[in-house]
Protein backbone atom coordinates (compact mmCIF):
# COMPACT_ATOMS: atom_id res chain seq x y z
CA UNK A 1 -31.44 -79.77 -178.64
CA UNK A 2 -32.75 -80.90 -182.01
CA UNK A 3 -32.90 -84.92 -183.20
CA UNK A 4 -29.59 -84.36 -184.91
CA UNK A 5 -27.90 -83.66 -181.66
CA UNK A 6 -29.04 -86.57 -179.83
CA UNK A 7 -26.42 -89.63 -179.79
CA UNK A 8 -23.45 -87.42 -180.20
CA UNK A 9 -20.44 -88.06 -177.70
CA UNK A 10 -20.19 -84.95 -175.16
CA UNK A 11 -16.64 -82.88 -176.03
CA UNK A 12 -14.80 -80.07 -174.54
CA UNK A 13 -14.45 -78.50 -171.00
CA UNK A 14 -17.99 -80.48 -169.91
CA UNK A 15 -16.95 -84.14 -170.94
CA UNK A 16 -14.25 -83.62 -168.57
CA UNK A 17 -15.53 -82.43 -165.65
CA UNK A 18 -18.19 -85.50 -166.22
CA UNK A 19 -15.41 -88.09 -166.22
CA UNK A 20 -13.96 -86.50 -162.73
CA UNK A 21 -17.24 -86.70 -161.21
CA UNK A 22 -17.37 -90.62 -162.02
CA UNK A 23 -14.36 -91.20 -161.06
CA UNK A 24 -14.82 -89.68 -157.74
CA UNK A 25 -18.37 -91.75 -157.19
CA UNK A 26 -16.43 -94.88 -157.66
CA UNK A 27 -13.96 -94.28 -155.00
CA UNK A 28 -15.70 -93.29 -152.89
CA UNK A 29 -15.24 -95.72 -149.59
CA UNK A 30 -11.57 -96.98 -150.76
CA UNK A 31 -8.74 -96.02 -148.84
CA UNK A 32 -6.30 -93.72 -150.54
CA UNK A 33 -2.28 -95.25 -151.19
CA UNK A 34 -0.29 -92.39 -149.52
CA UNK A 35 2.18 -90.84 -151.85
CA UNK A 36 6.04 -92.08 -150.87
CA UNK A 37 8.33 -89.26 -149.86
CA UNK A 38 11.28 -88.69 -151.55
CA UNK A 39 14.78 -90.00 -150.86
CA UNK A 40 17.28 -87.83 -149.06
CA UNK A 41 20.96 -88.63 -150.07
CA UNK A 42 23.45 -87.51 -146.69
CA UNK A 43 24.86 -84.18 -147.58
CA UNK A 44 28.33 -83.76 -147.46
CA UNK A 45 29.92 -80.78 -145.83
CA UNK A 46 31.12 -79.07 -149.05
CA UNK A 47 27.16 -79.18 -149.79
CA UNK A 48 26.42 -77.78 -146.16
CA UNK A 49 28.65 -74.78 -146.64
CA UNK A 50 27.13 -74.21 -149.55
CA UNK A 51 23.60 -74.18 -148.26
CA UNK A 52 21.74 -70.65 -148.68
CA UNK A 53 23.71 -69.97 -152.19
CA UNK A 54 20.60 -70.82 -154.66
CA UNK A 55 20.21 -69.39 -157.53
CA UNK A 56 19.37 -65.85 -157.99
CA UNK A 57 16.10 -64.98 -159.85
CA UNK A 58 17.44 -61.49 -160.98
CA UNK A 59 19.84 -61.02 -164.17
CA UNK A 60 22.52 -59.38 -161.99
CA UNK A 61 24.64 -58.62 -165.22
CA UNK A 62 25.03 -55.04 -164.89
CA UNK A 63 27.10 -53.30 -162.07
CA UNK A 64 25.71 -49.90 -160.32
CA UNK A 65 28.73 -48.50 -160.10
CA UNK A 66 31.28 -49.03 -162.78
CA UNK A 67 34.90 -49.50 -161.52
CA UNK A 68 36.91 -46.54 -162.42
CA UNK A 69 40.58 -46.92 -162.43
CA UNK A 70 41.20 -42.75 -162.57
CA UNK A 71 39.35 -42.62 -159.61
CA UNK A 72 41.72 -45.81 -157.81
CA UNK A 73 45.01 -43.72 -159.19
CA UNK A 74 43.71 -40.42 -158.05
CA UNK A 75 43.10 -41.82 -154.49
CA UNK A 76 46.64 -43.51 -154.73
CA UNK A 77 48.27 -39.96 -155.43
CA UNK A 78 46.87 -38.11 -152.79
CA UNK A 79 48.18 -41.01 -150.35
CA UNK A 80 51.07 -40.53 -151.35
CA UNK A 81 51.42 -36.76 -151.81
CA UNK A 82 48.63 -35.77 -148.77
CA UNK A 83 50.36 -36.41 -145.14
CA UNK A 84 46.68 -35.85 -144.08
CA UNK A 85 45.43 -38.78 -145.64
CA UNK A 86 48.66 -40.55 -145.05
CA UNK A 87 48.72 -39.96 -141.43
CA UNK A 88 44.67 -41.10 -141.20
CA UNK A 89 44.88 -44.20 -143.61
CA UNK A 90 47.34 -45.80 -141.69
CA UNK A 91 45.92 -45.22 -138.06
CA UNK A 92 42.93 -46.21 -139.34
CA UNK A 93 44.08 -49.27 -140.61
CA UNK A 94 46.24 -49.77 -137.56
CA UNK A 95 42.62 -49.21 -135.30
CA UNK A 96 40.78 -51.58 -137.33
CA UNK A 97 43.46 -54.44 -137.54
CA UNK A 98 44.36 -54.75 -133.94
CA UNK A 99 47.84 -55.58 -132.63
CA UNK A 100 46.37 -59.25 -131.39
CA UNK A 101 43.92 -61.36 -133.37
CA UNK A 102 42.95 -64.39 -131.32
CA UNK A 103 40.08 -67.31 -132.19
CA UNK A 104 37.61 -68.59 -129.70
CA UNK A 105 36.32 -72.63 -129.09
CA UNK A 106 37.63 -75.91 -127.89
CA UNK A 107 41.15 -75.54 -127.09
CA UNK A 108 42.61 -78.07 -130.07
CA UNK A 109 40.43 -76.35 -132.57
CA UNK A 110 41.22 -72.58 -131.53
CA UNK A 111 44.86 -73.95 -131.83
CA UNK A 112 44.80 -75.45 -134.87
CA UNK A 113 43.01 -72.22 -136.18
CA UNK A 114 45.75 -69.82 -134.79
CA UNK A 115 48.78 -72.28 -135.92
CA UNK A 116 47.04 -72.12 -139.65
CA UNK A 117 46.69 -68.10 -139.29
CA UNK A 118 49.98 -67.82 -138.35
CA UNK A 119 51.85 -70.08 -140.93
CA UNK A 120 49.88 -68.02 -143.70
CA UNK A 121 50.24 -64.66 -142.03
CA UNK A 122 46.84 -64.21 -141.64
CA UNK A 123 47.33 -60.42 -139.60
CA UNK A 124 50.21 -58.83 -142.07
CA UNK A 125 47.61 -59.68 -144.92
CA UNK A 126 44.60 -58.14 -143.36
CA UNK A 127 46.74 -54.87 -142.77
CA UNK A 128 47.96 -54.37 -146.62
CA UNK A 129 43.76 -55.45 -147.45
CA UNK A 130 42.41 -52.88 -145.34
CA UNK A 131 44.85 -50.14 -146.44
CA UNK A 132 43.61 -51.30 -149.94
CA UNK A 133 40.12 -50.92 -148.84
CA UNK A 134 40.25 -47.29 -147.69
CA UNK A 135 42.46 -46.46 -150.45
CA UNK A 136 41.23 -48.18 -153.95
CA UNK A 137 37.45 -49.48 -152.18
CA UNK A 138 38.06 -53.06 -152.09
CA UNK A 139 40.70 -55.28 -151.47
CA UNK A 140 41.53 -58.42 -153.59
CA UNK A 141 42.95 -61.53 -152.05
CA UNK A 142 44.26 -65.04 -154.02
CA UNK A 143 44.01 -68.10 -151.90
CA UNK A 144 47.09 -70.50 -152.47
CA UNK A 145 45.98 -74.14 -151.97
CA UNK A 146 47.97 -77.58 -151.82
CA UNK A 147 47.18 -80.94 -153.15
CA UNK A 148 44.81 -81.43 -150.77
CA UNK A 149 43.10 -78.16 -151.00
CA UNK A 150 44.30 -76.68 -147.85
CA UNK A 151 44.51 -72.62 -148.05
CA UNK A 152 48.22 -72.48 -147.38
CA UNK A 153 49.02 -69.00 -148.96
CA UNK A 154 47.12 -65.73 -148.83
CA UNK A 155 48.49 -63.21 -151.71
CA UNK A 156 47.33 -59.83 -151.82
CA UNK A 157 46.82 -58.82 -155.73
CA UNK A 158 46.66 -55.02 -156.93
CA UNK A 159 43.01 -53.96 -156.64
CA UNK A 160 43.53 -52.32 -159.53
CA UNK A 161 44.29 -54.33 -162.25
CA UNK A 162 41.28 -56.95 -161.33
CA UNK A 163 37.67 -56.81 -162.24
CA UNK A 164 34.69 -58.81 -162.62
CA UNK A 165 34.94 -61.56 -165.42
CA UNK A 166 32.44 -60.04 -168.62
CA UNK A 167 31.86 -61.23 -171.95
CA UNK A 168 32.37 -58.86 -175.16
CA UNK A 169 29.52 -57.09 -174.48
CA UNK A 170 30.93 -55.60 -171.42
CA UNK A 171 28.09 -57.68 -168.86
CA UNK A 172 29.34 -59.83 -165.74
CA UNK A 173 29.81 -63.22 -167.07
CA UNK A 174 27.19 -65.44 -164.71
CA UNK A 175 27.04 -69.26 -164.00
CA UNK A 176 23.44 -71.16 -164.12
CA UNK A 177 22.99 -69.91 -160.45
CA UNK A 178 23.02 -66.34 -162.07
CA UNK A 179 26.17 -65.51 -159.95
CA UNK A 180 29.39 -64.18 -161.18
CA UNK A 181 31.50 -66.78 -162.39
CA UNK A 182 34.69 -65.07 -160.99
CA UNK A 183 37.71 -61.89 -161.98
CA UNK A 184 39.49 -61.12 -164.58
CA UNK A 185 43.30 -59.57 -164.19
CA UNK A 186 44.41 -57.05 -166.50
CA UNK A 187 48.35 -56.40 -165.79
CA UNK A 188 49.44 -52.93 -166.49
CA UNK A 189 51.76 -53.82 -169.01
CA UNK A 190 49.57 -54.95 -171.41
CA UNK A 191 49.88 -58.31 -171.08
CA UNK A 192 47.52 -61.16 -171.23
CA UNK A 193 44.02 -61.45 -168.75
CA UNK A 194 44.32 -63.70 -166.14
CA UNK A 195 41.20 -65.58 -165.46
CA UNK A 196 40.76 -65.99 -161.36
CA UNK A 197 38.20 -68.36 -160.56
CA UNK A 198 35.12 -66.35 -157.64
CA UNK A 199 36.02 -69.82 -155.27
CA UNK A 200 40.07 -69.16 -155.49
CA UNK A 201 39.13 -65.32 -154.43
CA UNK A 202 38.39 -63.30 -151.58
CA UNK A 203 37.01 -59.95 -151.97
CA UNK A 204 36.75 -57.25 -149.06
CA UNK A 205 35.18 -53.90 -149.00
CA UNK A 206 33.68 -52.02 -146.23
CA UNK A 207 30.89 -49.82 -148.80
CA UNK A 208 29.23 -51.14 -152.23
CA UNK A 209 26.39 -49.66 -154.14
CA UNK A 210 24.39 -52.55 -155.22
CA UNK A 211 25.06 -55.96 -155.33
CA UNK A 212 27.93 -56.02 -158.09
CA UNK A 213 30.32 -53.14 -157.29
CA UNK A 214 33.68 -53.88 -155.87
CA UNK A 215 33.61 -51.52 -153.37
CA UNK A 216 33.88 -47.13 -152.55
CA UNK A 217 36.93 -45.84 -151.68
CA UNK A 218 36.10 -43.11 -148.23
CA UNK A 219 38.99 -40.90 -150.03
CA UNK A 220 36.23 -40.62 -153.21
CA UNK A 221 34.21 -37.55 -151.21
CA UNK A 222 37.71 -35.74 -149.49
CA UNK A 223 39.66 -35.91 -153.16
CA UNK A 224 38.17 -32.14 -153.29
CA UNK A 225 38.66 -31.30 -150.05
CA UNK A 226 42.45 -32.89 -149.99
CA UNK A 227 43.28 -30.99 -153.48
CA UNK A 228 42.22 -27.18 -151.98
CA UNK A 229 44.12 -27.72 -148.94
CA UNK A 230 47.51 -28.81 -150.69
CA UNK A 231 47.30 -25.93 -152.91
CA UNK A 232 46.21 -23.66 -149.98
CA UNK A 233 49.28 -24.83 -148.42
CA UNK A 234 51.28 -24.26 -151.37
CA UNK A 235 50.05 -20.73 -151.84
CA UNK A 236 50.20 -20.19 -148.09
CA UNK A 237 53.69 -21.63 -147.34
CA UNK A 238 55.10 -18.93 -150.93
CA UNK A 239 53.19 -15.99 -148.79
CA UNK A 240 54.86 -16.84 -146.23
CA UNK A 241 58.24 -16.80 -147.96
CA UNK A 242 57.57 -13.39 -149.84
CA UNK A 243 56.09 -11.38 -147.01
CA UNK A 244 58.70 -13.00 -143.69
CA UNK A 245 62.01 -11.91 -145.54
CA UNK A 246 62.13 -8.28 -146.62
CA UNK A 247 61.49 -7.66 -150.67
CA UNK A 248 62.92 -4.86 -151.58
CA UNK A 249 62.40 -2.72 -155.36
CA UNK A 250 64.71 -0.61 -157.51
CA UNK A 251 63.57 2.93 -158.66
CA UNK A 252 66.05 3.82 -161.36
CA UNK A 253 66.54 7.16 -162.49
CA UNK A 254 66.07 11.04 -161.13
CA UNK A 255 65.16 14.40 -163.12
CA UNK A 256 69.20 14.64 -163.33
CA UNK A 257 69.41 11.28 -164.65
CA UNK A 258 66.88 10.32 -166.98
CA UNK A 259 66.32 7.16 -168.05
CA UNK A 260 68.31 5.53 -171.05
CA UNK A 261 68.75 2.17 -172.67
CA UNK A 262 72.58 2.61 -171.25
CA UNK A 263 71.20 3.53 -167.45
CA UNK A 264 69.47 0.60 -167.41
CA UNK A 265 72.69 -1.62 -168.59
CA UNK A 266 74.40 0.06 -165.82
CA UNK A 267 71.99 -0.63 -162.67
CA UNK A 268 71.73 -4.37 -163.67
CA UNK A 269 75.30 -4.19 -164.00
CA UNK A 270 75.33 -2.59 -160.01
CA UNK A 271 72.32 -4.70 -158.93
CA UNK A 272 73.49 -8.29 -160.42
CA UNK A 273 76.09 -9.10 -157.79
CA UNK A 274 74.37 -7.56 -154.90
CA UNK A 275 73.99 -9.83 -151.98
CA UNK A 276 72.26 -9.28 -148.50
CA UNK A 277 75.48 -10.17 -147.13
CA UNK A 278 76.86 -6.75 -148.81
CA UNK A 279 76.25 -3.25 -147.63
CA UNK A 280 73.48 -1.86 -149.70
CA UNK A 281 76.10 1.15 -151.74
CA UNK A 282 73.76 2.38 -154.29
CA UNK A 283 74.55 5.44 -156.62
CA UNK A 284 71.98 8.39 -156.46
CA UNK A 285 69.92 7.69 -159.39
CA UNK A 286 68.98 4.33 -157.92
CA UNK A 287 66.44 4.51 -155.14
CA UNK A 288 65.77 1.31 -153.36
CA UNK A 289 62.12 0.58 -151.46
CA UNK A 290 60.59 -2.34 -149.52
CA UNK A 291 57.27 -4.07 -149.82
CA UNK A 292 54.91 -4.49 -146.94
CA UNK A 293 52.13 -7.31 -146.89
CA UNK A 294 48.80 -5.70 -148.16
CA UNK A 295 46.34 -8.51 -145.97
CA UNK A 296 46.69 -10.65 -143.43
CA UNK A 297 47.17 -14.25 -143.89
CA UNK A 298 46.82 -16.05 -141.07
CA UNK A 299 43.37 -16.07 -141.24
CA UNK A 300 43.96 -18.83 -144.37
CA UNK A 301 44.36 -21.37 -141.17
CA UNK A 302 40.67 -21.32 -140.15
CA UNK A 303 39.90 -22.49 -144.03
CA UNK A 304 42.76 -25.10 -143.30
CA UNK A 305 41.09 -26.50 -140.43
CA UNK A 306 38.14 -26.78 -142.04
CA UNK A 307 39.06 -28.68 -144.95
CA UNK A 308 41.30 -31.05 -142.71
CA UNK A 309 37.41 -31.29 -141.04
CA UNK A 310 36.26 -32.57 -144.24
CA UNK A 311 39.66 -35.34 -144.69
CA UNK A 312 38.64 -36.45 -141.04
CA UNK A 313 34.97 -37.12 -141.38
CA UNK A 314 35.62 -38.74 -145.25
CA UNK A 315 37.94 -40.93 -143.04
CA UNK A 316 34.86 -41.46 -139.96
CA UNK A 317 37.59 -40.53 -137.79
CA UNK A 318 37.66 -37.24 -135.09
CA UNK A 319 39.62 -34.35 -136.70
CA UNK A 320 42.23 -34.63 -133.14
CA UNK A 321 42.74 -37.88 -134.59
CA UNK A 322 44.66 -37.31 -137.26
CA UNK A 323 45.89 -34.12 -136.75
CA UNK A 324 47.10 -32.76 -132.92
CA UNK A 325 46.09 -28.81 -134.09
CA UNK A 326 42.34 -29.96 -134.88
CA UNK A 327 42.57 -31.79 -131.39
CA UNK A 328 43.57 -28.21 -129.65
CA UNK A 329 40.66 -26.73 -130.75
CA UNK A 330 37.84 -29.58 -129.46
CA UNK A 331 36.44 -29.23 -125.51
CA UNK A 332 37.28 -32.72 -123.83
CA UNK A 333 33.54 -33.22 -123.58
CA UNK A 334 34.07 -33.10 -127.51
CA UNK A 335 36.77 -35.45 -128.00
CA UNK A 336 35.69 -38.29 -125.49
CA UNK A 337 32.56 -38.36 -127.65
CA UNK A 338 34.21 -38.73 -130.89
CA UNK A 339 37.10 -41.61 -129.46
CA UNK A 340 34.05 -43.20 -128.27
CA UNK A 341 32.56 -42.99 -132.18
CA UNK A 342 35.11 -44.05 -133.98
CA UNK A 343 35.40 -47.15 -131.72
CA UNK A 344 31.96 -48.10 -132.47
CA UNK A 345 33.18 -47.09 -136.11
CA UNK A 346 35.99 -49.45 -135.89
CA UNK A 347 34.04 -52.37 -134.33
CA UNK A 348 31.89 -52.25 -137.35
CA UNK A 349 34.77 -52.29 -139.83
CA UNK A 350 36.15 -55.53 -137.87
CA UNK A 351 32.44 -57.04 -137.89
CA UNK A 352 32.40 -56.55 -141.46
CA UNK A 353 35.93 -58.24 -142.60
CA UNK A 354 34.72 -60.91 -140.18
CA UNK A 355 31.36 -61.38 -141.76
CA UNK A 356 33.14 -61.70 -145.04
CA UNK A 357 36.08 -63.84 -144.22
CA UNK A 358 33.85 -66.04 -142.33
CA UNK A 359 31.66 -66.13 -145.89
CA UNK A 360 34.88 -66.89 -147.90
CA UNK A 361 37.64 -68.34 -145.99
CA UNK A 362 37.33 -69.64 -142.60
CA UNK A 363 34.20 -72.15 -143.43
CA UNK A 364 36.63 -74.48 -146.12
CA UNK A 365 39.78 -73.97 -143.62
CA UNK A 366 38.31 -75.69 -141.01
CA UNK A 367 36.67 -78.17 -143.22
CA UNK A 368 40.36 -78.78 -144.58
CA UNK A 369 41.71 -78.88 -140.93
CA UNK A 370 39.07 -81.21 -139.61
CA UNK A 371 37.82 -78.68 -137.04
CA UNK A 372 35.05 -79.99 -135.32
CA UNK A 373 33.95 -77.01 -133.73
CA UNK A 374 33.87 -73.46 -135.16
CA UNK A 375 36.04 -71.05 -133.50
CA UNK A 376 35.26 -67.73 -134.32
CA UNK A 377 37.52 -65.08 -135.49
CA UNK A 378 37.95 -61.85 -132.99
CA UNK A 379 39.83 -58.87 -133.05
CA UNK A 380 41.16 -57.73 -130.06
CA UNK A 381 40.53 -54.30 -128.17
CA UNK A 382 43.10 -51.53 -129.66
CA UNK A 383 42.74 -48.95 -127.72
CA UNK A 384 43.48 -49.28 -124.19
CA UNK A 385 41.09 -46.73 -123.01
CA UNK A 386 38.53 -49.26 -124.24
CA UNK A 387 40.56 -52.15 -122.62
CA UNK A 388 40.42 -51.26 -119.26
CA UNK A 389 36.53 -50.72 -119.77
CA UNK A 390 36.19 -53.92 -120.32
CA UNK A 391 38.53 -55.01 -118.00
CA UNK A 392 36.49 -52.74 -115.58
CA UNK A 393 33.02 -54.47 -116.59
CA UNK A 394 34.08 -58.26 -115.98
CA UNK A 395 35.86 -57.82 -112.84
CA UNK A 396 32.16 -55.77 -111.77
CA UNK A 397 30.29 -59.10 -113.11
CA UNK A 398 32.68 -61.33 -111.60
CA UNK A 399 32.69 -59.79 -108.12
CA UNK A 400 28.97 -59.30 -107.97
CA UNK A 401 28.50 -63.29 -109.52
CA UNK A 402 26.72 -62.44 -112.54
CA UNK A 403 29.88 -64.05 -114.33
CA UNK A 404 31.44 -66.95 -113.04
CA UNK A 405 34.69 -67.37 -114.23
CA UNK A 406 35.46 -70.83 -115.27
CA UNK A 407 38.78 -71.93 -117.53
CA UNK A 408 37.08 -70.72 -120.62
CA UNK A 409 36.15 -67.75 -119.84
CA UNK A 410 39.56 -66.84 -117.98
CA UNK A 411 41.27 -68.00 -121.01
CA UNK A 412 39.29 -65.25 -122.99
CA UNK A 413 40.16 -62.93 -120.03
CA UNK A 414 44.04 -63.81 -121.10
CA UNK A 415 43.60 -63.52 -124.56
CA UNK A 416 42.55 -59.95 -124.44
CA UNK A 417 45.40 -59.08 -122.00
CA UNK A 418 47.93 -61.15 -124.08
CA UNK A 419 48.84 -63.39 -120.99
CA UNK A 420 49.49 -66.97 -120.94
CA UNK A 421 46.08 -69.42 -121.25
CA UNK A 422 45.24 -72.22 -119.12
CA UNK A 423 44.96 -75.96 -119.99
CA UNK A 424 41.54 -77.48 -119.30
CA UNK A 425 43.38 -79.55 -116.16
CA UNK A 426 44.47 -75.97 -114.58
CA UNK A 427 41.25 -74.77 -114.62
CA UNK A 428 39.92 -77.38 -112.80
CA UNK A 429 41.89 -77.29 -109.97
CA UNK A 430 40.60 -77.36 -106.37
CA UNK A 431 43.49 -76.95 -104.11
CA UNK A 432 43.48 -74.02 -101.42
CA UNK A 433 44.10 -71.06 -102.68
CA UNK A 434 46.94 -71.02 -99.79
CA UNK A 435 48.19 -74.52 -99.92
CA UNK A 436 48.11 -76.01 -102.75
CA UNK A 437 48.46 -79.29 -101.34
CA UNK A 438 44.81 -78.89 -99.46
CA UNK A 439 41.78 -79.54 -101.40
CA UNK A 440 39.46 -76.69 -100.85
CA UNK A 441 35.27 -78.14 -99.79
CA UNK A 442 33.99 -75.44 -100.75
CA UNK A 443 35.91 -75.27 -104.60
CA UNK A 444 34.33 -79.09 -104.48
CA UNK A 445 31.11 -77.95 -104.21
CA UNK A 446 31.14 -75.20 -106.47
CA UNK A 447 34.21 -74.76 -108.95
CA UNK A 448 32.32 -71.67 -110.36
CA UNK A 449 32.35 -69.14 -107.52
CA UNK A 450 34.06 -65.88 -108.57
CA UNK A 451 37.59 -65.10 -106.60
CA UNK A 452 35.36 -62.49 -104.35
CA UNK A 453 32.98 -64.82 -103.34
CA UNK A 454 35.92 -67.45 -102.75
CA UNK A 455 37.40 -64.86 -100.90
CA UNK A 456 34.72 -64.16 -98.23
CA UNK A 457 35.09 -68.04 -97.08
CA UNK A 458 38.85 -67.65 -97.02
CA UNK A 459 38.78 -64.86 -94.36
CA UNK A 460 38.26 -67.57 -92.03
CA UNK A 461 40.51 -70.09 -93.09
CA UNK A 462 43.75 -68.74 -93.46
CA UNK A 463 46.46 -71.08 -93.78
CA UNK A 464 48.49 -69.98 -90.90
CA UNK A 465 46.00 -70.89 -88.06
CA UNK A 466 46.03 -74.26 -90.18
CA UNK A 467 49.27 -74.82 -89.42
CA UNK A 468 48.84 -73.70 -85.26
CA UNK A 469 46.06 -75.93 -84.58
CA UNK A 470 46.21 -79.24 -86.85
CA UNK A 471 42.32 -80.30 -85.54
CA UNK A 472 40.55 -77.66 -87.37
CA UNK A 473 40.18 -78.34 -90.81
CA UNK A 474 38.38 -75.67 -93.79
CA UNK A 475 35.17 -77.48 -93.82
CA UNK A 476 35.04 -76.86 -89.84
CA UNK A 477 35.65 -73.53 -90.69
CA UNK A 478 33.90 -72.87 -93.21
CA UNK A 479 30.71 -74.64 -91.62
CA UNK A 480 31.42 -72.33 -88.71
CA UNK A 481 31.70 -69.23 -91.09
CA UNK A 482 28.08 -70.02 -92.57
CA UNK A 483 26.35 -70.06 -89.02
CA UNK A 484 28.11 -66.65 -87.95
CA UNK A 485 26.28 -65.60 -91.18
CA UNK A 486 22.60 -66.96 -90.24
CA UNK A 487 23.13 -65.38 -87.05
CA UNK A 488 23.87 -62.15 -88.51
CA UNK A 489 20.72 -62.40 -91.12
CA UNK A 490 18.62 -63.75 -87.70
CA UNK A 491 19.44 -60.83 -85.92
């Protein structure tokens, strides 16, 4: 450092890191002031609901998969002009939307839930959304709200005609949480759009391809498949016609009668009239003939089934679903497998309008309906194969005390076999099981056995003997009962 340099004040990076350093020397000893923590303001339940929906960090203004209204029309067609697809839509959609839908919870909330589900129609609206589902990919549902922002109306709107909200430039119009802002609805007859808020909207599909598409139709990847087999059937069914009823052909003319303009005139003159009801009275110089088939066609059945094959599996149902013949041709072994399938099929089609609805819907209805707890939506069993093995499985549990049936699970019992429920008092009842005037002991002591096991200490109490000798009471009985059993174990 030369003379020059000395006395000038220290700069840059080094100045710095001095200043830090004497900073730190002088407090060093002194007790550091902890930092307050912030605030937190009560959240309201609006804000709770919404917890989880933070902003996005990607764009998210372009869709994967456009929306493609041929391909919703096309799909519409062959539902209406395939009885294939007909007949599977709607069985689907009758497997998937169960005859019984039913809520679980506290009694006043499960019945507050299922009064609000009926007065909007909650099941007839899930039917006409899933058909929409399988047919256009997606289903599009308006919620109706009072004054006091109660859903009190749920209006199914034509899939087609709605899409996402997007700016001139043809991109998903986003809000500051980079999440579309809501749908636009373009009437088919050219009218106005029709803004439709996301909150005022429910959307259901059941298959997207990335985050931004509506939803796939199934009917998409058996539109081929559908198309051969109606014109196979078409062909097939004019084959039929041509080569079942005999076809006969006109040779006119003979080396005595050759042919003229005039000999023509004259056999369409003969030949115009004729009718199978007539007797065939032909002159000489007209020789009739019949056509015979020149292959066979029945073999056009095996490409039938196997195109029906393709319908069935675009569907994820068994080909004997939808169709008895495809049935015929399956081993049993075959078809128990595939039932069982398209259960687990179905129970993940139910899971998934449940996952959604509970996304969309069901939080803000109970907010609206002062729910305290959260009964959950379920969709009851619809095929009763699958009933009774259930039914099977809890009456194994209960009998073997792995479940003990108390009122709420008996209620749930009930539900699923569409019999009255019990109040809370009725399932806390502890008279005999043969007198209901007599308190049971042993219900006092535990309310939770399972009937079997309830049953084993009623073998030697029946009511009858009650009434014979008036000094023995149950818990004499049943004390008696329990020694006979040590005994036994002893021994």
């Amino acid at each position: 450092m030369s003379d020059e340099d000395e006395g000038t004040p220290i700069k840059g990076k080094f100045a710095d890191s001095l200043k830090k350093i004497a900073t730190a020397v002088k407090n060093v000893g002194r007790k550091s002031v902890p930092t307050p923590a912030p605030t937190r303001e009560p959240m309201s339940l609006e804000q709770l609901i919404a917890v989880g929906r933070t902003k996005r960090r990607t764009t998210g203004d372009t869709e994967r998969l456009k929306k493609a209204k041929d391909v919703q029309k096309r799909n519409e067609i062959l539902y209406r002009l395939d009885p294939l697809i007909f007949s599977g839509v709607n069985r689907l959609r009758r497997s998937i939307v169960s005859p019984r839908l039913f809520f679980t919870g506290e009694e006043k909330d499960r019945e507050a839930m299922e009064a609000w589900a009926k007065a909007v129609g909650l099941k007839r609206v899930l039917k006409n959304a899933t058909q929409d589902i399988i047919i256009y990919g997606y289903s599009i549902i308006e919620k109706v709200k009072n004054v006091e922002g109660l859903v009190t109306k749920l209006v199914i709107v034509d899939p087609k005609t709605v899409d996402w909200a997007k700016d001139s430039s043809g991109k998903i119009r986003l809000d500051k949480n980079q999440n579309p802002i809501g749908f636009e609805q373009e009437p088919e007859d050219g009218a106005q759009k029709i803004f439709l808020p996301r909150e005022d909207i429910i959307l259901l599909n059941f298959f997207t391809l990335g985050p931004e598409c509506l939803g796939i139709s199934p009917l998409e990847t058996a539109f081929k498949a559908s198309w051969i087999r109606l014109n196979l059937e078409e062909a097939y069914g004019e084959a039929i016609y041509r080569h079942g009823y005999p076809l006969y052909y006109f040779k006119v003319g003979d080396p005595e009668h050759p042919i003229t303009p005039e000999l023509i005139r004259d056999a369409k003159k003969i030949l115009r009239d004729f009718d199978t009801a007539q007797e065939l009275i032909l002159p000489n110089w007209i020789e009739p003939g019949r056509l015979d088939p020149k292959a066979e066609i029945r073999s056009v059945i095996e490409l039938w089934v196997f195109l029906a094959g393709e319908v069935a599996r675009a569907l994820d149902s068994p080909l004997g679903y939808i169709t008895p013949y495809g049935g015929a041709r399956e081993g049993k072994g075959e078809v128990e497998y595939a039932n069982l399938d398209l259960e687990k099929a179905i129970r993940q089609y139910q899971q998934d309008i449940k996952d959604q609805l509970e996304d969309q819907l069901l939080p803000e209805v109970r907010l609206r309906k002062n729910v305290k707890t959260v009964p959950e939506l379920h969709f009851a069993e619809s095929s009763p194969e699958t009933q009774w093995m259930r039914m099977r499985m809890i009456s194994m549990l209960s009998s073997r005390g792995s479940l003990h049936i108390d009122v709420k699970t008996e209620n749930f019992i009930r539900k699923e076999l569409d019999l009255p429920m019990l109040s809370e008092s009725e399932g806390k009842d502890l008279s005999c099981v043969f007198n209901s005037t007599k308190a049971c002991p042993v219900k006092e002591k535990n309310n939770s056995l399972s009937m079997e096991q309830l049953s084993g200490f009623c073998k030697s109490c029946p009511f009858k003997e009650l009434e014979k000798e008036e000094d023995k009471t149950c818990q004499n009985l049943t004390q008696k009962s329990s020694s006979e059993k040590e005994k036994v174990k002893s021994k």
